[in-house]
Protein backbone atom coordinates (compact mmCIF):
# COMPACT_ATOMS: atom_id res chain seq x y z
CA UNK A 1 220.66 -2.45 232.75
CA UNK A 2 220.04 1.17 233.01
CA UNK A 3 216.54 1.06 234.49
CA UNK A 4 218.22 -1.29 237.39
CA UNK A 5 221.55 1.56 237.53
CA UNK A 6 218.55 4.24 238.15
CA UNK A 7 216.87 1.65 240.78
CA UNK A 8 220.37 1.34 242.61
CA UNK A 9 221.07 4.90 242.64
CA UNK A 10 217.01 5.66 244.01
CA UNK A 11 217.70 2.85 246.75
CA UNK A 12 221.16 4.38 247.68
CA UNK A 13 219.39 7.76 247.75
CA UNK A 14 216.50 6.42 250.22
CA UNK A 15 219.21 4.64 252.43
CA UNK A 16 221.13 7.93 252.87
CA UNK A 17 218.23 9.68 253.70
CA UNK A 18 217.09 7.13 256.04
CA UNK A 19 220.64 7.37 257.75
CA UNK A 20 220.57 11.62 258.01
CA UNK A 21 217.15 11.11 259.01
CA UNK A 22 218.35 8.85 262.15
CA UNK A 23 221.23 10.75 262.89
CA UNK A 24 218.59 14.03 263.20
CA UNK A 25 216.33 11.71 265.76
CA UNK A 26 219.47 10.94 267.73
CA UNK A 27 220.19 14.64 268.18
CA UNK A 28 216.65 16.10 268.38
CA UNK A 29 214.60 13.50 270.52
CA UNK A 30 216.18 10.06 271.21
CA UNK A 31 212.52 8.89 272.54
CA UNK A 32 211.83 9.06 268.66
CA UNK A 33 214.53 7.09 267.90
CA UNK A 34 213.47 4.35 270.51
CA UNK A 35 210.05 4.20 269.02
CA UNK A 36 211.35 3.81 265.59
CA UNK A 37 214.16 0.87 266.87
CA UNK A 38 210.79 -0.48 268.16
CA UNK A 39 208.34 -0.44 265.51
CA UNK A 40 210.83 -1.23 262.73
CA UNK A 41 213.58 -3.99 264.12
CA UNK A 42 211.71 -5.12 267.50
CA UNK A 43 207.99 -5.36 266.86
CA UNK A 44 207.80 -8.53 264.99
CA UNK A 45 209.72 -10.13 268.31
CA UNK A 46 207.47 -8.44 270.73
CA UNK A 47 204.37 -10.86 270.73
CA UNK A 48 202.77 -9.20 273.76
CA UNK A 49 200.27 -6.36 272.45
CA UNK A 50 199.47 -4.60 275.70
CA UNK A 51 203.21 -4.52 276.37
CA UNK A 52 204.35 -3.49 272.87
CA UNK A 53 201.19 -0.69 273.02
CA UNK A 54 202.31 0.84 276.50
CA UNK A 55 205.95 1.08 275.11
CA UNK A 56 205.51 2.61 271.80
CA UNK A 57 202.92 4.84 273.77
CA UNK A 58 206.03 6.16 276.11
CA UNK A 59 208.60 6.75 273.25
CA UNK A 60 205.80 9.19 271.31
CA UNK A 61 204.31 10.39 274.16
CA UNK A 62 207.03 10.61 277.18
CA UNK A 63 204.86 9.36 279.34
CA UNK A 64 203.05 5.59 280.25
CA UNK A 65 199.22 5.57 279.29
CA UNK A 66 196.43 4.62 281.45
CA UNK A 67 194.85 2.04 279.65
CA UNK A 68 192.65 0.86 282.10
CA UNK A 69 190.85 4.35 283.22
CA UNK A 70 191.80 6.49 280.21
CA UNK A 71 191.07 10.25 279.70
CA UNK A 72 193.22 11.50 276.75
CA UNK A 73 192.36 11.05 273.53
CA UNK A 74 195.60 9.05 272.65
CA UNK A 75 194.96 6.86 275.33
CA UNK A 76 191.85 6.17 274.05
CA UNK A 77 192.73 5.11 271.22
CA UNK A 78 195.17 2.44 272.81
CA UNK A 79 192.36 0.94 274.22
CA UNK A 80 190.50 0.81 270.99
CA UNK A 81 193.91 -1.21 269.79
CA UNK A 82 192.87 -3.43 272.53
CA UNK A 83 189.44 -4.12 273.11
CA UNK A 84 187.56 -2.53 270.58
CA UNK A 85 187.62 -5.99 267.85
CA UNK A 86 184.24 -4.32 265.46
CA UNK A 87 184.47 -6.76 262.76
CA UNK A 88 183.39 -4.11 260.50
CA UNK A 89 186.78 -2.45 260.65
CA UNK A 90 188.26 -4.71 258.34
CA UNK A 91 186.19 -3.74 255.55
CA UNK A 92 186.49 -0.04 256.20
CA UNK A 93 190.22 -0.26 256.19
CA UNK A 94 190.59 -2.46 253.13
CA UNK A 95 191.71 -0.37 250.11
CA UNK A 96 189.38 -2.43 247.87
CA UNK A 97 186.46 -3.10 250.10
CA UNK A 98 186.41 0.09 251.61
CA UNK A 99 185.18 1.60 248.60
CA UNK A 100 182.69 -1.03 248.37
CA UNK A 101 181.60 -0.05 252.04
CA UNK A 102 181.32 3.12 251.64
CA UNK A 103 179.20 3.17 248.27
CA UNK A 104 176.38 0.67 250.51
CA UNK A 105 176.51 3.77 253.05
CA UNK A 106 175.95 6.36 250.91
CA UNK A 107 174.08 4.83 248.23
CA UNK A 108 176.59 5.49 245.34
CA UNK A 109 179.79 4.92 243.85
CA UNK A 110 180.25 8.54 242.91
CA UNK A 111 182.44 10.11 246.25
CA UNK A 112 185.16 6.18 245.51
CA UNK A 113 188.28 7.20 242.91
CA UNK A 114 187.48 5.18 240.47
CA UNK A 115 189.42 1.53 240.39
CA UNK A 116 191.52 0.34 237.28
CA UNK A 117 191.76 -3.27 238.17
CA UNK A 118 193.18 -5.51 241.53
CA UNK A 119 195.70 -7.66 241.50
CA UNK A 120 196.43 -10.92 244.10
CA UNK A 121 200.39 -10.53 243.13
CA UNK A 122 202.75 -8.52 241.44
CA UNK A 123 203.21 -10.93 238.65
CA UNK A 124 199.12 -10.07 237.54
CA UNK A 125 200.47 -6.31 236.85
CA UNK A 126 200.43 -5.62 233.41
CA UNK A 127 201.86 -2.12 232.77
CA UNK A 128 200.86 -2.33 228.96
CA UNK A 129 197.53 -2.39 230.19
CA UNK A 130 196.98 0.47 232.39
CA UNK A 131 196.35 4.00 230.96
CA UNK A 132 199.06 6.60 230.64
CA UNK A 133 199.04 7.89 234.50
CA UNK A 134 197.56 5.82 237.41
CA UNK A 135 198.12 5.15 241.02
CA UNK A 136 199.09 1.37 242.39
CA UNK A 137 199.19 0.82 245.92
CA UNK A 138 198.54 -2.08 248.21
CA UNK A 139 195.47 -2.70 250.21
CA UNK A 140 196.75 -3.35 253.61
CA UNK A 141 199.62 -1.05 254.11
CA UNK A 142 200.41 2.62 254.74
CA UNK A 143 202.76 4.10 252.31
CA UNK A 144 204.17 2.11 249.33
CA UNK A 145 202.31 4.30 247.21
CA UNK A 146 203.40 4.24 243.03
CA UNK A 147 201.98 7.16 241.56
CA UNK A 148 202.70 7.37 237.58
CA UNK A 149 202.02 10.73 235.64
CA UNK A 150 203.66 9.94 232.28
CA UNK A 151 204.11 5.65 232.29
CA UNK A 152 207.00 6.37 229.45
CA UNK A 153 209.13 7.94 232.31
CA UNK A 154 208.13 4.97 234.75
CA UNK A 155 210.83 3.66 236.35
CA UNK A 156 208.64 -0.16 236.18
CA UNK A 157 211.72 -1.96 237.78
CA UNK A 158 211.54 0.01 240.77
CA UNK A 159 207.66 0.03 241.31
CA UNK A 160 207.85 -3.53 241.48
CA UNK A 161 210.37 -3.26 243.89
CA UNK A 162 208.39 -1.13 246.39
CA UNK A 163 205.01 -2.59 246.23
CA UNK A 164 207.02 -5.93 246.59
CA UNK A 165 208.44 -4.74 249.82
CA UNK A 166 204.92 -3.05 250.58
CA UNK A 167 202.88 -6.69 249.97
CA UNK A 168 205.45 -8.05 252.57
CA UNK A 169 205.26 -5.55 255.21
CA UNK A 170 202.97 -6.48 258.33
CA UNK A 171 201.92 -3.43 259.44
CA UNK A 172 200.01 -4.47 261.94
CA UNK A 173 203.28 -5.51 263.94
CA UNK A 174 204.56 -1.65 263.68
CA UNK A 175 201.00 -0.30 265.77
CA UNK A 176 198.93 -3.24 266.95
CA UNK A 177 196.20 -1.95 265.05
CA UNK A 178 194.46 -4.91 265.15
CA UNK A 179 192.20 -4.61 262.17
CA UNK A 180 195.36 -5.02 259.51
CA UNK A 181 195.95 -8.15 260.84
CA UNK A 182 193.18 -9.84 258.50
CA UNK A 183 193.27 -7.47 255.77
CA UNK A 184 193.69 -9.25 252.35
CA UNK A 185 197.39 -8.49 250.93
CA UNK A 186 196.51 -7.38 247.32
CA UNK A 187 197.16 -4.24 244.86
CA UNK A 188 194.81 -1.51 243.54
CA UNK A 189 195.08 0.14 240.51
CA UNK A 190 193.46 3.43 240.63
CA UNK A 191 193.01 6.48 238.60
CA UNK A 192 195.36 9.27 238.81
CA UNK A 193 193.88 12.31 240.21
CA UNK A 194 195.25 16.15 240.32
CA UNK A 195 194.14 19.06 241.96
CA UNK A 196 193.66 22.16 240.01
CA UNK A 197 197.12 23.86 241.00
CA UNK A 198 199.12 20.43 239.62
CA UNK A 199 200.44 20.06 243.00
CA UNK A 200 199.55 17.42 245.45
CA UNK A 201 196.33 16.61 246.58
CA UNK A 202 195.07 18.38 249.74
CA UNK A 203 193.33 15.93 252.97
CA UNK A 204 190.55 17.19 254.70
CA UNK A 205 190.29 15.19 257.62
CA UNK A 206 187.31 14.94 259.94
CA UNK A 207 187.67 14.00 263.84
CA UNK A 208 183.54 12.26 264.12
CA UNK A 209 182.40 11.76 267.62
CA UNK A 210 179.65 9.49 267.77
CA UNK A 211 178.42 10.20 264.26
CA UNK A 212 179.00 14.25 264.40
CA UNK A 213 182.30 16.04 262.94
CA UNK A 214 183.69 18.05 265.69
CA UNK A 215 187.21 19.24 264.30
CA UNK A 216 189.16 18.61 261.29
CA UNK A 217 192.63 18.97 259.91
CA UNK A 218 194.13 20.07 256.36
CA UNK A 219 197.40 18.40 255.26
CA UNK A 220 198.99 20.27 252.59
CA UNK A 221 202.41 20.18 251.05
CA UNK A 222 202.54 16.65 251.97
CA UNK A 223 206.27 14.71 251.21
CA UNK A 224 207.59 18.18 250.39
CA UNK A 225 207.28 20.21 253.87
CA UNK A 226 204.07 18.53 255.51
CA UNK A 227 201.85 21.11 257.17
CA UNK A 228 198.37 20.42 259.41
CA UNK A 229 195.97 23.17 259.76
CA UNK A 230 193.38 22.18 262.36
CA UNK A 231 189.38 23.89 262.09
CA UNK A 232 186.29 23.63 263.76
CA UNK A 233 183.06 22.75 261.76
CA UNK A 234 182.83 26.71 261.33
CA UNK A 235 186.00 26.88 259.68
CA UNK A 236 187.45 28.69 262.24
CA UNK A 237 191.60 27.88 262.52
CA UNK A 238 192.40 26.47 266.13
CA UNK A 239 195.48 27.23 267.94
CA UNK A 240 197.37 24.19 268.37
CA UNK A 241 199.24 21.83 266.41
CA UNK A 242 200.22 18.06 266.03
CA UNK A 243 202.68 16.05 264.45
CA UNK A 244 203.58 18.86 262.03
CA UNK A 245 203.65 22.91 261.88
CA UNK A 246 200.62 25.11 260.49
CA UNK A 247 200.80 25.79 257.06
CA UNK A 248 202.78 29.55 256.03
CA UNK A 249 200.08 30.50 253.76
CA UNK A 250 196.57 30.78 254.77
CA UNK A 251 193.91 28.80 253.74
CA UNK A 252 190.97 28.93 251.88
CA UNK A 253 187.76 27.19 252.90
CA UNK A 254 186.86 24.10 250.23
CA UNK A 255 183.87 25.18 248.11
CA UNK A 256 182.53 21.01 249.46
CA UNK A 257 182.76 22.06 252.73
CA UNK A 258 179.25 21.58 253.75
CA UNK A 259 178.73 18.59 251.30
CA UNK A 260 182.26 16.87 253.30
CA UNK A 261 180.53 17.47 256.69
CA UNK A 262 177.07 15.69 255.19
CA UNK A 263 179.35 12.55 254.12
CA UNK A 264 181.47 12.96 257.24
CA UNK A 265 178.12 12.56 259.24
CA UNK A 266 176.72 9.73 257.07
CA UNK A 267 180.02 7.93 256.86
CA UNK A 268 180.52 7.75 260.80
CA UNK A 269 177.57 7.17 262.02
CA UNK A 270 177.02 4.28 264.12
CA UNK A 271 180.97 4.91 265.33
CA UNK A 272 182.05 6.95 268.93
CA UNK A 273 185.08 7.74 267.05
CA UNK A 274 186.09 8.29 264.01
CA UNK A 275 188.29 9.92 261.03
CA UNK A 276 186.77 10.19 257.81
CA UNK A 277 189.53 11.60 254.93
CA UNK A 278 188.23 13.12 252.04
CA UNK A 279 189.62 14.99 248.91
CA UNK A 280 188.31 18.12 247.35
CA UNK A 281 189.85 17.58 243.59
CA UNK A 282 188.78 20.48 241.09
CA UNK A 283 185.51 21.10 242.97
CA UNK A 284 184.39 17.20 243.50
CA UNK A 285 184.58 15.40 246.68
CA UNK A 286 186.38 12.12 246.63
CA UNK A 287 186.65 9.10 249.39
CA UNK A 288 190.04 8.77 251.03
CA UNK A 289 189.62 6.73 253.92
CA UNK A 290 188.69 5.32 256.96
CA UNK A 291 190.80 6.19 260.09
CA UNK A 292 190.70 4.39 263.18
CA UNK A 293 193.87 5.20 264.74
CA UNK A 294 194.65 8.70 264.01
CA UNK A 295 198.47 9.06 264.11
CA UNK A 296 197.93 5.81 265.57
CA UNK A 297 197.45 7.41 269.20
CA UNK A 298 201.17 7.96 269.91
CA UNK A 299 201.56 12.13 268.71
CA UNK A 300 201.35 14.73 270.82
CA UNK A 301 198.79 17.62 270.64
CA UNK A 302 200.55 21.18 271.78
CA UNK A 303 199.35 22.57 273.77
CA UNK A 304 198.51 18.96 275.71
CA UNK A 305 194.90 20.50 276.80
CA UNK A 306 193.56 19.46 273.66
CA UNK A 307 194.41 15.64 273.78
CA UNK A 308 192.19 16.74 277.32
CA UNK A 309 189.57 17.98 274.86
CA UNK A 310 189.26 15.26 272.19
CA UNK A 311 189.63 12.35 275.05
CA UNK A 312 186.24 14.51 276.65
CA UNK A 313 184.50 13.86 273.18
CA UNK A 314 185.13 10.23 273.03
CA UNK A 315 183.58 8.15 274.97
CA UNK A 316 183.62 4.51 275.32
CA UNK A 317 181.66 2.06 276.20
CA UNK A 318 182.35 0.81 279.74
CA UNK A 319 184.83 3.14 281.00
CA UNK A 320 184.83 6.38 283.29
CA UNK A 321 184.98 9.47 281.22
C-alpha cells in the first residue's frame, strides 16, 4: 500500500507540473501550445502525414515549410519524414539493434553500454535479477527512461507504470518520423553509467553531412536546467542557440574529442545527414544514438541564418539546393 501512496503522490506531482507547464505555454507562446494540443490529443486522428508535418512545422516554426523546394535545414528534414523510407533506419533507431548496427560498423562492441537482458513485456522483468543500479527503457520510444542507482530505494510499482505507458505510446503519431513506425516494442536493460562528477551524463552530439562532422552540440544539466552549447570541429563555441540557452559555466573540451569525430565519421558515412550522440563517461567513449530528426525539424535556430547554414550543408538527392 505504501509503494502505490508514493506512486499516487509521484503521478499527482507530474500532473501538476504538466498543468503549470501548460498554463506557462499559454502565456509565453500559444503556437507551443497548439503544437503540443497537436502532437499529444490530435495526432493519432490526423491520418494525413504531409498535412499533420506542415502543421506541426507552423506551430514550432511560425511559419509553413516548403516541402517541395526546401532550403532550411528544418525543412529538410520534413522532407526526409516524407520521402526519405532507407530501410536501414529502422535498425539504427532500434534501442537493441542499434547497438548491434553499430558494432558491424565499427568492428566492435566496445563504444555499445553494455546490455543486461531484453524483455518482449513487462511481465519478463525480473527485478531480483538485475544488479543493484541499472537503466530500463523501451526500444521504440523517446523518454520513459527508469534509471535505478540503489534498487532498495526503487519505487518498482511505479517503473512498471511508466515503461507500461512508454510500450503503449506510438511515437511515431507525435512526429511522423516514419522509421518508429516498425520498430519492435520491447525493453532494454542496460548498465548504469556515471560520469566522474556523479551528475548526469553529458551528450556530445555531432551534425554529419555526408559522412563528415561539421558542428556539434553539448547538452548538459539535462532535466535540471537543460543547456546546449554548439562547436565547430575545432572546438570553437558558435554564437547561436536552439531549443535551449548556452550553458553559465564554460566548457571544457572532452579528452575523446578526436576519437568522437573518428566514430562520428565512421558511423555516418554512407548518410547526407546525420546526428551521431555519443557519451564521454570517465574518459571512455560510449554509443548513444542514432538521430535522424534532430529536434525532429520543428525548433528554431537564433539567429535564423544558421537553419540557412545547415540547410546549405545538406543536400538531397533530387532537389534544388
Amino acid at each position: 500500500m505504501e509503494a502505490i501512496s508514493k506512486t499516487k503522490q509521484k503521478q499527482m506531482l507530474e500532473m501538476n507540473k504538466s498543468f503549470a507547464g501548460m498554463i506557462r505555454l499559454v502565456i509565453e507562446d500559444p503556437f507551443r501550445l497548439c503544437g503540443l494540443i497537436l502532437r499529444k490529443l490530435l495526432s493519432k486522428y490526423i491520418r494525413n502525414d504531409e498535412m499533420f508535418i506542415k502543421w506541426q512545422f507552423y506551430f514550432g516554426m511560425h511559419k509553413w515549410p516548403n516541402i517541395e523546394n526546401p532550403r532550411t535545414y528544418n525543412e529538410k528534414l520534413q522532407w526526409m519524414k516524407l520521402y526519405d523510407h532507407n530501410p536501414e533506419y529502422i535498425r539504427m533507431v532500434d534501442k537493441v539493434q542499434a547497438k548491434e548496427w553499430v558494432a558491424e560498423k565499427l568492428q566492435t562492441d566496445e563504444y555499445c553500454i553494455p546490455t543486461l537482458d531484453v524483455y518482449d513485456n513487462l511481465d519478463e522483468i525480473d527485478f531480483d535479477k538485475l544488479p543493484n543500479q541499472f537503466v530500463l527503457k523501451t526500444t521504440h520510444d523517446s523518454g520513459g527512461v527508469v534509471v535505478c542507482r540503489d534498487k532498495n530505494k526503487l519505487d518498482v510499482v511505479e517503473a512498471r507504470r511508466k515503461l507500461k505507458k512508454s510500450l503503449n505510446h506510438d511515437y511515431f503519431l507525435e512526429h511522423r518520423e516514419w522509421p518508429y513506425k516498425k520498430v519492435q516494442r520491447r525493453i532494454i536493460a542496460e548498465q548504469y553509467m556515471e560520469d566522474v562528477d556523479g551528475g548526469g551524463l553529458k551528450d556530445y552530439k555531432f551534425f554529419c553531412f555526408d559522412g563528415e562532422p561539421k558542428y556539434m552540440f553539448i547538452a548538459s544539466n539535462r532535466g535540471k536546467d537543460t543547456r546546449f552549447d554548439f562547436f565547430d570541429i575545432d572546438f570553437n563555441h558558435m554564437q547561436f542557440e536552439q531549443g535551449h540557452p548556452n550553458s553559465d559555466r564554460p566548457i571544457k573540451k572532452p579528452a575523446g574529442w578526436n576519437k568522437m569525430l573518428e566514430i562520428a565519421r565512421k558511423l555516418s558515412k554512407g548518410f547526407y545527414a546525420i546526428r551521431v550522440d555519443l557519451y564521454d563517461i570517465k574518459g571512455k567513449i560510449y554509443f548513444g544514438e542514432m538521430t535522424l530528426f534532430h529536434f525532429s525539424g520543428n525548433v528554431p535556430f537564433d539567429p535564423e541564418e544558421w537553419d540557412y547554414k545547415f540547410g546549405d550543408m545538406l543536400h538531397l538527392p533530387n532537389v534544388c539546393k
